[in-house]
PDB file of N, CA and C in Angstrom:
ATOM      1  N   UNK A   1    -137.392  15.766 150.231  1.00  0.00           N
ATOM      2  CA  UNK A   1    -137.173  16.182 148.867  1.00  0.00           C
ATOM      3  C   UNK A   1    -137.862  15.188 147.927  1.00  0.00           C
ATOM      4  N   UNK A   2    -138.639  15.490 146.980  1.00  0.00           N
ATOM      5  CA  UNK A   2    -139.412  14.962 146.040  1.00  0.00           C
ATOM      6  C   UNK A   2    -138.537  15.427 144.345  1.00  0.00           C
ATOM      7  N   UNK A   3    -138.726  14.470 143.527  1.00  0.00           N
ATOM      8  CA  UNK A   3    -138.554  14.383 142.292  1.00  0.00           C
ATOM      9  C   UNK A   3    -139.539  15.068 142.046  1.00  0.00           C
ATOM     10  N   UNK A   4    -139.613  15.736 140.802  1.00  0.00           N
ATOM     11  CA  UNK A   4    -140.918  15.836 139.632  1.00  0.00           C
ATOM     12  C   UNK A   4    -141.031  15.878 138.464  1.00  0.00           C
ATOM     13  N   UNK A   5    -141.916  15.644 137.935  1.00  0.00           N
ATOM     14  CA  UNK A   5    -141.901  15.446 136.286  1.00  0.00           C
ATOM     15  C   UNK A   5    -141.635  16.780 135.600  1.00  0.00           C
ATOM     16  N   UNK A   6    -140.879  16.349 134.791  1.00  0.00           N
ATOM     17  CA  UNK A   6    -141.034  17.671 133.811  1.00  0.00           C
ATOM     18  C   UNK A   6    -142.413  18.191 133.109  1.00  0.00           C
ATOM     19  N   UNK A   7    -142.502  19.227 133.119  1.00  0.00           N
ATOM     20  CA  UNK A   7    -143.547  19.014 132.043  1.00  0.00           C
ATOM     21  C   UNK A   7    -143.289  21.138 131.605  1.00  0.00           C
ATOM     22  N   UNK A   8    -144.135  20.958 130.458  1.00  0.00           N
ATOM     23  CA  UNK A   8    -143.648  21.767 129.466  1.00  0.00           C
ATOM     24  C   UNK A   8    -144.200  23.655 130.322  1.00  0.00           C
ATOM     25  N   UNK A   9    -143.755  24.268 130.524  1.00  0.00           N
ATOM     26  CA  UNK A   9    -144.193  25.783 131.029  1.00  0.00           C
ATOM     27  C   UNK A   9    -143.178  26.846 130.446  1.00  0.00           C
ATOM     28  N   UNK A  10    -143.949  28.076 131.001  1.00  0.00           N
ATOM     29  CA  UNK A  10    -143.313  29.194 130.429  1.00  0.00           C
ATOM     30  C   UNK A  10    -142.237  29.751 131.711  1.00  0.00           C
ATOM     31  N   UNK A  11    -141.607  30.640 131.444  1.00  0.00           N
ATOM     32  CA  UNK A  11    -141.133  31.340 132.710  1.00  0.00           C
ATOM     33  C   UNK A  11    -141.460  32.832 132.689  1.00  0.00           C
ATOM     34  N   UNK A  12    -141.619  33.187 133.552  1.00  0.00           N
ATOM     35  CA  UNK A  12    -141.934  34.848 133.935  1.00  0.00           C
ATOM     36  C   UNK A  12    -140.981  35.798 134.334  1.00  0.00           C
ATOM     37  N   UNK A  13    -140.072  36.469 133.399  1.00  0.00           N
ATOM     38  CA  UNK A  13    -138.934  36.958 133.648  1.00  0.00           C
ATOM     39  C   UNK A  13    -139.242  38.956 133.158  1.00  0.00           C
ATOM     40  N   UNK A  14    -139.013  39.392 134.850  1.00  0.00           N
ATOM     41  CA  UNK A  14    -139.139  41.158 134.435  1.00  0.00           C
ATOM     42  C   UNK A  14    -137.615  41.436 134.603  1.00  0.00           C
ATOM     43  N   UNK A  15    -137.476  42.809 134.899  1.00  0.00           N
ATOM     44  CA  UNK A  15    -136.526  43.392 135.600  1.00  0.00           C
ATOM     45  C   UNK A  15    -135.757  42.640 136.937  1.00  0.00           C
ATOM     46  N   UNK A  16    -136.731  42.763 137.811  1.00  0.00           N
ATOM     47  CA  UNK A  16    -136.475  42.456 139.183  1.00  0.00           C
ATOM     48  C   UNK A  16    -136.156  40.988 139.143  1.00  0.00           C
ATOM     49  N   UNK A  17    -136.543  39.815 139.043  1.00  0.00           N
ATOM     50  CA  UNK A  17    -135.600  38.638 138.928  1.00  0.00           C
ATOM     51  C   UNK A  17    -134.607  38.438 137.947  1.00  0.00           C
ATOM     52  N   UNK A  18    -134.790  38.961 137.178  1.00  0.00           N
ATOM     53  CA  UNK A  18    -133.663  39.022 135.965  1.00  0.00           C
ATOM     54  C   UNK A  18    -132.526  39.606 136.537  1.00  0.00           C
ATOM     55  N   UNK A  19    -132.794  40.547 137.557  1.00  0.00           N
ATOM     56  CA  UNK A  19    -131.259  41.773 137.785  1.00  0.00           C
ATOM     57  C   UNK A  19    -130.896  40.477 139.174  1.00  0.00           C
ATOM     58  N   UNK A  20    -132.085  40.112 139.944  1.00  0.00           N
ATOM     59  CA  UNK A  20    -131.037  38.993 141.153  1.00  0.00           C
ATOM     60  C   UNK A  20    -130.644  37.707 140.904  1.00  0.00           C
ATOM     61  N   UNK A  21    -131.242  37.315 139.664  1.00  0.00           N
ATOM     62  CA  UNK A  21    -130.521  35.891 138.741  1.00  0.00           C
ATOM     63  C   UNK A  21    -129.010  36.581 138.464  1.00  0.00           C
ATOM     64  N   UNK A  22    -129.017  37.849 138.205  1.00  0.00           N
ATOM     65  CA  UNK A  22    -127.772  38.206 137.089  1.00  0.00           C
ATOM     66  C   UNK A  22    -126.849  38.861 138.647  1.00  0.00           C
ATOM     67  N   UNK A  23    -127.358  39.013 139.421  1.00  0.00           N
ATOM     68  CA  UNK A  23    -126.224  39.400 140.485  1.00  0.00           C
ATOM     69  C   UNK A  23    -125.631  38.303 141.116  1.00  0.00           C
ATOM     70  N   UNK A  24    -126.429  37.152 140.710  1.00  0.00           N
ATOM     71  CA  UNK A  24    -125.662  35.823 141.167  1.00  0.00           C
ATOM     72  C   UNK A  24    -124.775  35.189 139.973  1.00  0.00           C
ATOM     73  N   UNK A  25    -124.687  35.901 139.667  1.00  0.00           N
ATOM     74  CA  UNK A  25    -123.579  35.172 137.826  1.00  0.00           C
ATOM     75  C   UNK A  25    -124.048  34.167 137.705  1.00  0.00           C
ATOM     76  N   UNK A  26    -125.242  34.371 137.230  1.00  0.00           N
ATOM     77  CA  UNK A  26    -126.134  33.396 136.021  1.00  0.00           C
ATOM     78  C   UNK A  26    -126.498  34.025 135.159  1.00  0.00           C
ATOM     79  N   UNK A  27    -127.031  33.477 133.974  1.00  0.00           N
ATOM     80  CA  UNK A  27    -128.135  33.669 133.119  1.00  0.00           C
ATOM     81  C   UNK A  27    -129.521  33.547 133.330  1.00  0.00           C
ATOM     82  N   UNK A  28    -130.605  34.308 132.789  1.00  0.00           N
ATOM     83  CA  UNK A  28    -131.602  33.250 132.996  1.00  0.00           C
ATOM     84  C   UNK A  28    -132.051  32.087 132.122  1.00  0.00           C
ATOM     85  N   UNK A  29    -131.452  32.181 130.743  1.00  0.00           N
ATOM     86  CA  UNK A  29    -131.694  31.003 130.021  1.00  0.00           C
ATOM     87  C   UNK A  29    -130.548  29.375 130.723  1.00  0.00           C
ATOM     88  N   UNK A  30    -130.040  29.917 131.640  1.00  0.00           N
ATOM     89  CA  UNK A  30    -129.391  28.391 132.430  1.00  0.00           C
ATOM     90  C   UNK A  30    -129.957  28.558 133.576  1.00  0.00           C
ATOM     91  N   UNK A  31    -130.807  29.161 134.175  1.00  0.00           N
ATOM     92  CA  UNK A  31    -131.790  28.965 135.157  1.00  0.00           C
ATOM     93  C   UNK A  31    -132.838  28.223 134.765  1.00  0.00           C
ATOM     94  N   UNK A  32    -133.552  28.410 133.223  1.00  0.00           N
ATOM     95  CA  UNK A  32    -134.170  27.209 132.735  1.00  0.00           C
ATOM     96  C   UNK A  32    -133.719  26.383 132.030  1.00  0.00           C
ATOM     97  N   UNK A  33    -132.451  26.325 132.057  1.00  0.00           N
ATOM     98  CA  UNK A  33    -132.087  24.696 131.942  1.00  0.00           C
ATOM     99  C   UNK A  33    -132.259  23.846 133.102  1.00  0.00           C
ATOM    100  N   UNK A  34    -131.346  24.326 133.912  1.00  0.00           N
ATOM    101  CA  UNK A  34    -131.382  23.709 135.538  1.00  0.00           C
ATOM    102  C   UNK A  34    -132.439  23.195 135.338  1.00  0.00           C
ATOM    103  N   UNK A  35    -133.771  24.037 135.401  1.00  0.00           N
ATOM    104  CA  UNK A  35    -135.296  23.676 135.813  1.00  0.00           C
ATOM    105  C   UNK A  35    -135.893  22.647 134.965  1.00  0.00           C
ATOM    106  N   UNK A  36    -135.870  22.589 133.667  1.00  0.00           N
ATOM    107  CA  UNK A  36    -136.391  21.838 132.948  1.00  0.00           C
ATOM    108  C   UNK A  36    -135.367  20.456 132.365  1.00  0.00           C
ATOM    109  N   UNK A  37    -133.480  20.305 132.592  1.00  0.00           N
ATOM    110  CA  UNK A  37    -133.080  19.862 132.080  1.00  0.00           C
ATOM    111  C   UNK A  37    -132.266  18.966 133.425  1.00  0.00           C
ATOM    112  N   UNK A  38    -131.414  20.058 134.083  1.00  0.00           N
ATOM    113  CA  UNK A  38    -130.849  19.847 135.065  1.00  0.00           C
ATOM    114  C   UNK A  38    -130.845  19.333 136.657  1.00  0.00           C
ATOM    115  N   UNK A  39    -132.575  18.803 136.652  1.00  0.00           N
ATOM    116  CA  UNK A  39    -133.622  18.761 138.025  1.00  0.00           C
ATOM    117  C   UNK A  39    -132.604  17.806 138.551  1.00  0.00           C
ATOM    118  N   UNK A  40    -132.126  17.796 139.898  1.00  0.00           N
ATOM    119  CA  UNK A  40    -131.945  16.902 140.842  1.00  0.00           C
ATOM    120  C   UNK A  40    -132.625  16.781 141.899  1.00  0.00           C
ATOM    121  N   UNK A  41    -133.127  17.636 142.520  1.00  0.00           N
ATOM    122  CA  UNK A  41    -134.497  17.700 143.712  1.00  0.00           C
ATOM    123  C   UNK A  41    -135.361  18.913 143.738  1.00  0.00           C
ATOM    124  N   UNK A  42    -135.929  18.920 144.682  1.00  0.00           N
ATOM    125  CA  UNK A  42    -137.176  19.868 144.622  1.00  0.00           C
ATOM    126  C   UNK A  42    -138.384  19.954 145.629  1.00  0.00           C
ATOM    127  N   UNK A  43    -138.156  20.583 146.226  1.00  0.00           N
ATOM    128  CA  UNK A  43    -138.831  20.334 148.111  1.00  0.00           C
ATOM    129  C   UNK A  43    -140.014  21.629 147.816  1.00  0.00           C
ATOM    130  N   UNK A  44    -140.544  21.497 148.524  1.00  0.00           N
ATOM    131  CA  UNK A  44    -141.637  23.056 148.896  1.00  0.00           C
ATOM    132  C   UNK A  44    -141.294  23.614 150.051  1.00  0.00           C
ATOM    133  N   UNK A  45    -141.222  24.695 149.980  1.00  0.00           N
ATOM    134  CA  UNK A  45    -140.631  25.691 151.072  1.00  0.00           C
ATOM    135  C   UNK A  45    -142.177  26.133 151.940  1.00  0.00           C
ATOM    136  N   UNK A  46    -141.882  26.641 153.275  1.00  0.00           N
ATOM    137  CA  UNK A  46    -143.006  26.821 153.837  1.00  0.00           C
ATOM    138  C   UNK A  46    -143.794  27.816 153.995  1.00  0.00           C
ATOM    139  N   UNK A  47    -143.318  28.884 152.875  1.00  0.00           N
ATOM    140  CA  UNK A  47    -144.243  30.199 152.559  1.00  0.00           C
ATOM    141  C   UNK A  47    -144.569  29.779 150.948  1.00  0.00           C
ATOM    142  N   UNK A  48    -144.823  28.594 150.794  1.00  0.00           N
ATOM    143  CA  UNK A  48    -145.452  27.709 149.712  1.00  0.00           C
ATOM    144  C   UNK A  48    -144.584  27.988 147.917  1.00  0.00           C
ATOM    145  N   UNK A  49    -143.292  28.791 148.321  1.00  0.00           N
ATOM    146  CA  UNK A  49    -142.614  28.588 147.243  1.00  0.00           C
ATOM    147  C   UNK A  49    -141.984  27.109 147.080  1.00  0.00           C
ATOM    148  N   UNK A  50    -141.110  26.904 145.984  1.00  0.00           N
ATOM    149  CA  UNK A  50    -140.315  25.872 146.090  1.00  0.00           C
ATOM    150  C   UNK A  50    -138.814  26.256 145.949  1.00  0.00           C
ATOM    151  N   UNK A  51    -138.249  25.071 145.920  1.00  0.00           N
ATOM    152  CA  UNK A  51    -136.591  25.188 145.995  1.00  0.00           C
ATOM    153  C   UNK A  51    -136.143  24.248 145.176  1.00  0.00           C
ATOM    154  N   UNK A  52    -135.540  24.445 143.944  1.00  0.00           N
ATOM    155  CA  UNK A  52    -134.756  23.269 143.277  1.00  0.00           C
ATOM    156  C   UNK A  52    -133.589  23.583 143.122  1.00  0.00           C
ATOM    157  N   UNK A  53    -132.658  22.324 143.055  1.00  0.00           N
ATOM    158  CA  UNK A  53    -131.637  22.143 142.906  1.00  0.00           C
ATOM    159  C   UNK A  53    -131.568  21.580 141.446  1.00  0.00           C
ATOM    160  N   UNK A  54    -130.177  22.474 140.749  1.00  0.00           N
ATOM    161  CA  UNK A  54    -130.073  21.745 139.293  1.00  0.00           C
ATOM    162  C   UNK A  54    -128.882  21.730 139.024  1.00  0.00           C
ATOM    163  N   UNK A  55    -128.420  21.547 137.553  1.00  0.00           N
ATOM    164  CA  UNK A  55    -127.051  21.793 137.010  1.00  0.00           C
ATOM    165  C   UNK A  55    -127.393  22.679 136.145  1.00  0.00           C
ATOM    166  N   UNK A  56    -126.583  23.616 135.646  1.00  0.00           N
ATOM    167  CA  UNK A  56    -125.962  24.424 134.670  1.00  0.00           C
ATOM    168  C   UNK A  56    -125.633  23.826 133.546  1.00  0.00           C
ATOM    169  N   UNK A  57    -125.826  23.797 132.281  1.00  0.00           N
ATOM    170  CA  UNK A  57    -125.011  22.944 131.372  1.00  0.00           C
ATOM    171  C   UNK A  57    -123.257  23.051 131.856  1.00  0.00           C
ATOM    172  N   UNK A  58    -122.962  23.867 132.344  1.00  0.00           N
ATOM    173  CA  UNK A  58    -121.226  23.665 132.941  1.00  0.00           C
ATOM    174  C   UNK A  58    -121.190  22.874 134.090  1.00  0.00           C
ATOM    175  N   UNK A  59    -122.548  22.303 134.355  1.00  0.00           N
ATOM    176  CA  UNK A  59    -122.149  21.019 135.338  1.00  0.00           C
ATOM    177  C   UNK A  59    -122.217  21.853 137.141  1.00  0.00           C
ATOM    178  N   UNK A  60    -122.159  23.305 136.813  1.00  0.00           N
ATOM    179  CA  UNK A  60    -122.376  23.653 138.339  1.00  0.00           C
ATOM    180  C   UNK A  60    -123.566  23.488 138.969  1.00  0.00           C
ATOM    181  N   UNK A  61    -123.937  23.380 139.787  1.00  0.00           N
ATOM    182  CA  UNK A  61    -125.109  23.333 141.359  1.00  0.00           C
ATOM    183  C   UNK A  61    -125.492  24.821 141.123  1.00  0.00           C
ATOM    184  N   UNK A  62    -127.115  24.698 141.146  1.00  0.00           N
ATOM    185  CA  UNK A  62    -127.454  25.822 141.153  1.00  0.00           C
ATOM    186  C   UNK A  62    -128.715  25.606 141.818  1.00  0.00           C
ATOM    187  N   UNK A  63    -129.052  26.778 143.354  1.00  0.00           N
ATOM    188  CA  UNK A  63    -130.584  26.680 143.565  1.00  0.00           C
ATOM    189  C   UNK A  63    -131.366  27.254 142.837  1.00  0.00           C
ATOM    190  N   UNK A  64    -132.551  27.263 142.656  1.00  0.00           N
ATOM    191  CA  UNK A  64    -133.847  28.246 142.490  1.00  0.00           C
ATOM    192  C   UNK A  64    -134.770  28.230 143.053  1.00  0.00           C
ATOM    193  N   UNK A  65    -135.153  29.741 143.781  1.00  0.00           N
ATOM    194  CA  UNK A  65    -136.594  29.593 144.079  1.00  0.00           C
ATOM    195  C   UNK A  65    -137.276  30.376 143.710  1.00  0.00           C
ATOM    196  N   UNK A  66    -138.421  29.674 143.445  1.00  0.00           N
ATOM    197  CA  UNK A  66    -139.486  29.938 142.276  1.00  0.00           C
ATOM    198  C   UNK A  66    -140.774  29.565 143.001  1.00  0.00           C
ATOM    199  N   UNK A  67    -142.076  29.958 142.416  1.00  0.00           N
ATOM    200  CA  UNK A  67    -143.211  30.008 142.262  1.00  0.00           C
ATOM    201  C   UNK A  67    -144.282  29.482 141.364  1.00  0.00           C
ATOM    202  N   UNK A  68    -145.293  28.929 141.247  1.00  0.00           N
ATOM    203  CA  UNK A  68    -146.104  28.772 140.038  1.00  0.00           C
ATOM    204  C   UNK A  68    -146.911  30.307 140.102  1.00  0.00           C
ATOM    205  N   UNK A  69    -147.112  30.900 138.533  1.00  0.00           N
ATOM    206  CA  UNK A  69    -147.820  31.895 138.096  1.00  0.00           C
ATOM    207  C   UNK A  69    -148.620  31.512 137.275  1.00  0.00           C
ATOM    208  N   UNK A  70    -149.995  31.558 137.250  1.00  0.00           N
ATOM    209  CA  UNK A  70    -150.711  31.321 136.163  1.00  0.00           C
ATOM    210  C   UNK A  70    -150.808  32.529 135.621  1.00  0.00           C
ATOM    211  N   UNK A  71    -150.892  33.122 134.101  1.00  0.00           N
ATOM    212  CA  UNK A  71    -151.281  34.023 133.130  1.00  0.00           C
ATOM    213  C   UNK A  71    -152.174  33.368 131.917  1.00  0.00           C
ATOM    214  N   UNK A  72    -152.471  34.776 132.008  1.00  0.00           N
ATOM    215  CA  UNK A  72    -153.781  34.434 130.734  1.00  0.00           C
ATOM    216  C   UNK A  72    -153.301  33.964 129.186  1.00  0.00           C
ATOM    217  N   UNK A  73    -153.594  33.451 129.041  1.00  0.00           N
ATOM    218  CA  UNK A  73    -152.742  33.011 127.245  1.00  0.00           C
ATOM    219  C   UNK A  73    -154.218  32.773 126.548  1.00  0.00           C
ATOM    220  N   UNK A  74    -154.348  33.782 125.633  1.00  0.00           N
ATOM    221  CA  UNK A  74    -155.543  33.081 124.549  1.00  0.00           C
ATOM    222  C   UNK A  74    -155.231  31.961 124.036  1.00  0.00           C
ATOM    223  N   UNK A  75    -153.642  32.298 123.393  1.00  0.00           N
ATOM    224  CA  UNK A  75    -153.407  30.634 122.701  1.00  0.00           C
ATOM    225  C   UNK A  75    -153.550  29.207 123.857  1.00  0.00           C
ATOM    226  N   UNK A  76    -153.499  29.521 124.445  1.00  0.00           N
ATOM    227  CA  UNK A  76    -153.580  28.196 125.233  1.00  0.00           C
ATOM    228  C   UNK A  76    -154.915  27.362 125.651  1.00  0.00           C
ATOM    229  N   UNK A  77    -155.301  26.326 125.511  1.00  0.00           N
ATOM    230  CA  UNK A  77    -156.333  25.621 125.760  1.00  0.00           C
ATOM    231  C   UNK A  77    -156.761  25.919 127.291  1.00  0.00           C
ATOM    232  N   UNK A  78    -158.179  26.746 127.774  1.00  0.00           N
ATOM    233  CA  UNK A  78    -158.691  27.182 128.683  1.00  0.00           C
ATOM    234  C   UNK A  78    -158.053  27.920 129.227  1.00  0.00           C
ATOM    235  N   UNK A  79    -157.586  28.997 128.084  1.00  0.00           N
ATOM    236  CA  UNK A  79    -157.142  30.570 128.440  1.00  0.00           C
ATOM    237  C   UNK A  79    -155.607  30.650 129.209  1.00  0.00           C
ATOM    238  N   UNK A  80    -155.490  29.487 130.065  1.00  0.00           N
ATOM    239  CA  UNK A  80    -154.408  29.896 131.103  1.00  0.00           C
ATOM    240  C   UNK A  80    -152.959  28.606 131.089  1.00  0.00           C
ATOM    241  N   UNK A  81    -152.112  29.023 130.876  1.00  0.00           N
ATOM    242  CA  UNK A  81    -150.434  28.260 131.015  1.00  0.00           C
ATOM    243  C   UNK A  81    -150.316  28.104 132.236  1.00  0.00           C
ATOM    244  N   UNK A  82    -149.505  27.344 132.442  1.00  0.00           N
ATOM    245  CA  UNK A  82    -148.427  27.586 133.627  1.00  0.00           C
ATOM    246  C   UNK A  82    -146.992  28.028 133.524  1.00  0.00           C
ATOM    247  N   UNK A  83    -146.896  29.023 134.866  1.00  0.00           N
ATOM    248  CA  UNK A  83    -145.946  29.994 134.396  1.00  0.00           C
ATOM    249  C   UNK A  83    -145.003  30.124 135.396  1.00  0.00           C
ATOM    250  N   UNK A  84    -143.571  29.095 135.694  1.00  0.00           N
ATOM    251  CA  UNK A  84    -142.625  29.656 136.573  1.00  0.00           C
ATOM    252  C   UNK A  84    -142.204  31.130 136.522  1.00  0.00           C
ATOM    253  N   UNK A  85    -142.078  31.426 138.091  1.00  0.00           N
ATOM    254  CA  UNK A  85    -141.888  32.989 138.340  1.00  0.00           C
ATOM    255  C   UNK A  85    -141.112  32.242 139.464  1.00  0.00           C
ATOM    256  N   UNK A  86    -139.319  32.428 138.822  1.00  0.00           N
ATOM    257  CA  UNK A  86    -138.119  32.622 139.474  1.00  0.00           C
ATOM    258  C   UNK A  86    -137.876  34.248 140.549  1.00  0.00           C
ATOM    259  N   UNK A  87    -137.693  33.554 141.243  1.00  0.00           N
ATOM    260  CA  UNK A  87    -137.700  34.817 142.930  1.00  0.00           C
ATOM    261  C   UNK A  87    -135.885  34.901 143.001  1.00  0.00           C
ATOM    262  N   UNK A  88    -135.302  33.949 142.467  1.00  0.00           N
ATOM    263  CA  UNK A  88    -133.903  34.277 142.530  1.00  0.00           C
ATOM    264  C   UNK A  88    -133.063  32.655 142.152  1.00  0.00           C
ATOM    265  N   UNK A  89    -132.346  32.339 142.000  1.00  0.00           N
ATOM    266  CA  UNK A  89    -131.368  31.388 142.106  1.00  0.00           C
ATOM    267  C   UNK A  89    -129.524  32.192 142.392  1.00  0.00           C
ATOM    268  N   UNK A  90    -129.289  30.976 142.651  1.00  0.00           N
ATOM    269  CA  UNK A  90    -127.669  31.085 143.200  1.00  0.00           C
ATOM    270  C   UNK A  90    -127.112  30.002 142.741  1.00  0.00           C
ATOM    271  N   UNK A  91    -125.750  29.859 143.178  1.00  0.00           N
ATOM    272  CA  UNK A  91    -124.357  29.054 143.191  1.00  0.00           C
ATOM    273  C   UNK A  91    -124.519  27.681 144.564  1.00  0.00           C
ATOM    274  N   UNK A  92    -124.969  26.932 144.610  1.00  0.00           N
ATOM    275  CA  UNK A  92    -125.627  25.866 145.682  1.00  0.00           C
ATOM    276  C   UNK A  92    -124.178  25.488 146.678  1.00  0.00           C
ATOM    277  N   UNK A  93    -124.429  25.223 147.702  1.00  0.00           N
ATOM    278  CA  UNK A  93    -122.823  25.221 148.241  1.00  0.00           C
ATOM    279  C   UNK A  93    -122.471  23.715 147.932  1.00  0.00           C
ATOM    280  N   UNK A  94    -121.384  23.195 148.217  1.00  0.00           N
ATOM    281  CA  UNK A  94    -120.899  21.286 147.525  1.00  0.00           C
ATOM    282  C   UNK A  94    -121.491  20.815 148.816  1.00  0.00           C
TER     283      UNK A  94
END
């Protein structure tokens, strides 16, 4: 398990992760907290997603696994952001 820096991205939220974030009684705006606020670890999985572990602002354990997405952004300096694309999070066991 590796630390990592924060650094500033978008997230990529449709239907389909939004409805399996929300079947796990979350939000997705405390799925990016976890991610950007709440980081406690963060490994790479071996079909090259990752896995982090965070807190909830209520202090609960929460996984996510997620992806990097690049999209096109005019506003952005050389067209392209970086763009987490959440595949699901849960309730982390103690």
């Amino acid at each position: 398990m590796t630390r990592r820096r924060i650094e500033p991205v978008r997230f990529r939220w449709i239907d389909w992760n939004r409805d399996k974030v929300l079947a796990h009684g979350l939000a997705t705006p405390e799925v990016e907290f976890a991610w950007r606020r709440g980081l406690i670890e963060n490994r790479k999985r071996r079909d090259g997603s990752f896995e982090t572990l965070g807190r909830i602002p209520s202090g609960r354990l929460i996984r996510i696994i997620w992806h990097w997405n690049e999209v096109f952004d005019a506003l952005e300096p050389g067209g392209t952001s970086k763009v987490v694309f959440v595949v699901t999070a849960y309730k982390a066991e103690p």
